[in-house]
N, C-alpha and C. Protein backbone atom coordinates (compact mmCIF):
# COMPACT_ATOMS: atom_id res chain seq x y z
N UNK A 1 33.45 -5.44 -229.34
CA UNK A 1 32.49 -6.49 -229.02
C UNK A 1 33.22 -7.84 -229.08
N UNK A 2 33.15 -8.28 -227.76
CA UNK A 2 33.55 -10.10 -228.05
C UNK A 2 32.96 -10.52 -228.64
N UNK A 3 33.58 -11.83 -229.01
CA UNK A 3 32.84 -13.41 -229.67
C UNK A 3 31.31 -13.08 -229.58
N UNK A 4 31.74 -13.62 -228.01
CA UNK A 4 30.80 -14.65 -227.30
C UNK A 4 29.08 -12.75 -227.27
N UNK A 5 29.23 -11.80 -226.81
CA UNK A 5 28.63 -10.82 -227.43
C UNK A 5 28.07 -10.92 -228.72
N UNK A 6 28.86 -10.85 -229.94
CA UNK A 6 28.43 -11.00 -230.95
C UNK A 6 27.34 -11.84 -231.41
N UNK A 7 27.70 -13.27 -230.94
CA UNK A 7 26.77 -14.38 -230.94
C UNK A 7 25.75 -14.42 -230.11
N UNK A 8 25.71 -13.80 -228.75
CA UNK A 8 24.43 -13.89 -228.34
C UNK A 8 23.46 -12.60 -229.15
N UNK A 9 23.80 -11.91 -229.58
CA UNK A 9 23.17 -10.55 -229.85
C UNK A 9 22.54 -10.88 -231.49
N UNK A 10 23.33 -11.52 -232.27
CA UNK A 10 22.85 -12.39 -233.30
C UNK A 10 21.67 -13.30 -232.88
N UNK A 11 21.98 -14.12 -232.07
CA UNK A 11 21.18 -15.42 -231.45
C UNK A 11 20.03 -15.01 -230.63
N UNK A 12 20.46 -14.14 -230.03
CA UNK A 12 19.29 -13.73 -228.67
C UNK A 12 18.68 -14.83 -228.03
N UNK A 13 19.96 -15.60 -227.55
CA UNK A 13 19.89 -16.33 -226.37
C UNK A 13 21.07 -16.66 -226.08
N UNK A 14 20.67 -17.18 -224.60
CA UNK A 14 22.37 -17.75 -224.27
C UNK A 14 23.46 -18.57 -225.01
N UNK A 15 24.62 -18.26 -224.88
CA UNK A 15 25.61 -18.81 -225.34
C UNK A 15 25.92 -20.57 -225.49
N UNK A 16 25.44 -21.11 -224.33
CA UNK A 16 25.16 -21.98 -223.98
C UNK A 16 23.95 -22.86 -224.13
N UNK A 17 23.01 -22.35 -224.61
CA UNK A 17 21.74 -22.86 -225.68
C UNK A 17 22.09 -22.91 -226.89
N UNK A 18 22.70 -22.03 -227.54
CA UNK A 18 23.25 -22.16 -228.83
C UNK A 18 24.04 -22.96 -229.41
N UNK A 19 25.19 -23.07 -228.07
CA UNK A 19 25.66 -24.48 -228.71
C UNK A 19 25.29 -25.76 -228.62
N UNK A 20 24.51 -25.68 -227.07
CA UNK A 20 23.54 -26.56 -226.75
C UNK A 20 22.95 -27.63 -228.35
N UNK A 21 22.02 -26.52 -228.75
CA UNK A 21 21.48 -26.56 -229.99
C UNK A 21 21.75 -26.94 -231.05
N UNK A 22 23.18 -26.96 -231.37
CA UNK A 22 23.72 -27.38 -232.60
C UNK A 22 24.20 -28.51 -232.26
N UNK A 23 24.83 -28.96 -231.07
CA UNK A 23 25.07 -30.15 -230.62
C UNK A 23 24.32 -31.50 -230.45
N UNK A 24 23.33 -31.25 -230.43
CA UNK A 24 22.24 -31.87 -230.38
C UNK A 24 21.56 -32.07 -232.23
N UNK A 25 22.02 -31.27 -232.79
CA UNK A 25 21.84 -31.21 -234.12
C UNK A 25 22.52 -32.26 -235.05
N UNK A 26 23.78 -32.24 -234.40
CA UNK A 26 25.27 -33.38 -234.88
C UNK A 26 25.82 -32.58 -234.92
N UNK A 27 26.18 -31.65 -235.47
CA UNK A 27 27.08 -30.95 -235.52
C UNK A 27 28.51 -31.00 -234.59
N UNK A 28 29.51 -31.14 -235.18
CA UNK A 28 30.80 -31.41 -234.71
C UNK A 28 31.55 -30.01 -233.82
N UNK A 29 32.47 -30.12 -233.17
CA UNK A 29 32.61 -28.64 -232.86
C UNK A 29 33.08 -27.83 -234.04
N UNK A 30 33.82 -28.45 -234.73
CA UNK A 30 34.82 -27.39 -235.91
C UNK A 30 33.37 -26.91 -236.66
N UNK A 31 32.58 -27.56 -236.97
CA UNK A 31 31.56 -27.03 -237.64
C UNK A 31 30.57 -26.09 -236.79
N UNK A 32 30.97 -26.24 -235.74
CA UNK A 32 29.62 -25.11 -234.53
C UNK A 32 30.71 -23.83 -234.76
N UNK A 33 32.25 -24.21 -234.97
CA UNK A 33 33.03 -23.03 -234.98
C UNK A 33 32.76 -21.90 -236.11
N UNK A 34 32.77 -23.00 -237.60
CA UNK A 34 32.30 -22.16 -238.77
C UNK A 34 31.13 -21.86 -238.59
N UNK A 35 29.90 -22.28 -238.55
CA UNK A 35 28.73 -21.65 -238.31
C UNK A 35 28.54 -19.82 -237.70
N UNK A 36 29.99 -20.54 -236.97
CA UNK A 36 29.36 -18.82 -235.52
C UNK A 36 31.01 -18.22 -235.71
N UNK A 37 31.46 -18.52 -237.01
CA UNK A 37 32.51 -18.00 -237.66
C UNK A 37 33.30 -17.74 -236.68
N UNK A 38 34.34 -18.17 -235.98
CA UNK A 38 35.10 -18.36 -234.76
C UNK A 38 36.18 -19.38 -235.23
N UNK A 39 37.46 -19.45 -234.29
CA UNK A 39 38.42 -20.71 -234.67
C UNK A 39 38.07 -21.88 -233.81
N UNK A 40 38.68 -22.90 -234.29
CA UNK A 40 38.94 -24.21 -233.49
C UNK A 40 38.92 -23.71 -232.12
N UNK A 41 40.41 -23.29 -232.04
CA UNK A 41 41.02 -23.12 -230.62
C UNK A 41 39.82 -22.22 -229.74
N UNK A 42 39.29 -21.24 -230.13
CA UNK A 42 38.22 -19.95 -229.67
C UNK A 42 37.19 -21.01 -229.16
N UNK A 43 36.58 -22.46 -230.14
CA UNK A 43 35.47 -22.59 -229.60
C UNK A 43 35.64 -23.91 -228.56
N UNK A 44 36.94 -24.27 -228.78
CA UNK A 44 37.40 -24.99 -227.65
C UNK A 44 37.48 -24.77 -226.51
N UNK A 45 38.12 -23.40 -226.29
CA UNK A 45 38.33 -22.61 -224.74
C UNK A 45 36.89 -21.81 -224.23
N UNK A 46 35.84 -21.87 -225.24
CA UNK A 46 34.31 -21.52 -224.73
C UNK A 46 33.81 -22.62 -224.29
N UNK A 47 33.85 -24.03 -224.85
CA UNK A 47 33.23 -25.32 -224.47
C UNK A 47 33.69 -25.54 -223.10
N UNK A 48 34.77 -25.67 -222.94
CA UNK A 48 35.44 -25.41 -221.82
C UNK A 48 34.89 -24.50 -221.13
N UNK A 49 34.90 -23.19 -220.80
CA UNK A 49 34.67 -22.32 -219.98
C UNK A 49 33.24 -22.13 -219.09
N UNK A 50 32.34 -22.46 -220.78
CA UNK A 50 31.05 -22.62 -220.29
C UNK A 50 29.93 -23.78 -220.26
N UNK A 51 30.98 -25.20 -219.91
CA UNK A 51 30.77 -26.58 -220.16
C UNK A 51 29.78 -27.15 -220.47
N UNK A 52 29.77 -26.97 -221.53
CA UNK A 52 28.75 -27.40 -222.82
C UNK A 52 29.68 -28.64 -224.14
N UNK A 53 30.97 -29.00 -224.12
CA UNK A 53 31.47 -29.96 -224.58
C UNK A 53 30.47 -30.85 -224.67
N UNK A 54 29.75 -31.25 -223.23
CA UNK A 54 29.64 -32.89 -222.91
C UNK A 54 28.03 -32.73 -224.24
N UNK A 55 27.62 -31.90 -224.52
CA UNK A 55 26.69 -31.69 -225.37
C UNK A 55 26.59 -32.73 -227.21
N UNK A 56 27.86 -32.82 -227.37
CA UNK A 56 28.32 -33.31 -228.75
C UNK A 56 27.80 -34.22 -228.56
N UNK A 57 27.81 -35.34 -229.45
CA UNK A 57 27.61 -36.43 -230.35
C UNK A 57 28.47 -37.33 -230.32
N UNK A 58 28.79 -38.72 -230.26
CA UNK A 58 29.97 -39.04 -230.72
C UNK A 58 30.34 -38.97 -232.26
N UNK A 59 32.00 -39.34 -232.75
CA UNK A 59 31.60 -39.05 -234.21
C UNK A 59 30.84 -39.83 -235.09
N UNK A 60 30.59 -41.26 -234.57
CA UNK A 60 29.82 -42.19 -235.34
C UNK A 60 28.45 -41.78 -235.48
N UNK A 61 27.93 -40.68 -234.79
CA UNK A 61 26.17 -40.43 -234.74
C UNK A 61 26.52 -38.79 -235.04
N UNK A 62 27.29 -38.05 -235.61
CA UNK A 62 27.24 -37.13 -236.11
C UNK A 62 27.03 -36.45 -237.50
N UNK A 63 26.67 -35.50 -237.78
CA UNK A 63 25.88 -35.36 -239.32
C UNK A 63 26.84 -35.58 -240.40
N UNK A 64 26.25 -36.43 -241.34
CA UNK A 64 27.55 -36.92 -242.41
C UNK A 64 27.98 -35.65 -243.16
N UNK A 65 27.71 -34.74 -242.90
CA UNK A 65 28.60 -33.63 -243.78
C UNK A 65 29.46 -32.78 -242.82
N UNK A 66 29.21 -33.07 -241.53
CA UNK A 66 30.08 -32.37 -240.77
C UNK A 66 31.28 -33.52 -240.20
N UNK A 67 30.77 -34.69 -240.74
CA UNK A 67 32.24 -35.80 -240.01
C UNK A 67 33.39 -35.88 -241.37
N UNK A 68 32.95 -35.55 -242.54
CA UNK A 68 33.67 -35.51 -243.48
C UNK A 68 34.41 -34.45 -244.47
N UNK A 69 33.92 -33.49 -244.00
CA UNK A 69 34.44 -32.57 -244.21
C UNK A 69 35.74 -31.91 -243.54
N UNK A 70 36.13 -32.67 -242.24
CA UNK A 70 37.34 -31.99 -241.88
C UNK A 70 38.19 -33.23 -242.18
N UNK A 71 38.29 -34.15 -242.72
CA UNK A 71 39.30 -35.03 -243.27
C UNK A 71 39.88 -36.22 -242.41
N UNK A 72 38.65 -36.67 -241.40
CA UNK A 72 38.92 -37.44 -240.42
C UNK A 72 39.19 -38.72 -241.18
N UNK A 73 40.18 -39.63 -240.58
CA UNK A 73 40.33 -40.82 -241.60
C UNK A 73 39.36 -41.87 -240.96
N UNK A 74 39.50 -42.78 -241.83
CA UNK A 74 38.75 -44.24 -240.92
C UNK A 74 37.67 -44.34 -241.73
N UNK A 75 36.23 -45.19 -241.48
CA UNK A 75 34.87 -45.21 -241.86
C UNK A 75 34.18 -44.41 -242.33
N UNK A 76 33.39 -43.90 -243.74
CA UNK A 76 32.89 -43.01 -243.87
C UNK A 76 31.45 -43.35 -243.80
């Protein structure tokens, strides 16, 4: 079973609603990655594939536990 299988069959909906969904949530990608337990790189080449990137947040309007937790420097 792929990923992208796994997660819809968990989710029972498209792949692309799901991330839809969290994106819209704040959620950062590295954190849509842990959520749906996947790597960086894995949920990079899905954003990509099934162009849902433009979905994010910028990081200034993203959820304060997901902008600080990966060790971004600058403004907290």
């Amino acid at each position: 079973m792929t990923h992208i299988q796994r997660i819809k069959a968990e989710y029972q909906e498209p792949f692309r609603d799901i991330i839809k969904a969290y994106a819209i949530q704040g959620h950062s990608r590295r954190g849509v990655a842990q959520i749906l337990e996947i790597s960086h790189g894995t949920i990079n080449r899905y954003l990509k594939q099934y162009d849902c990137g433009k979905y994010f947040k910028p990081y200034k309007d993203m959820r304060p536990e997901t902008k600080n937790q990966w060790g971004r420097k600058g403004k907290h």
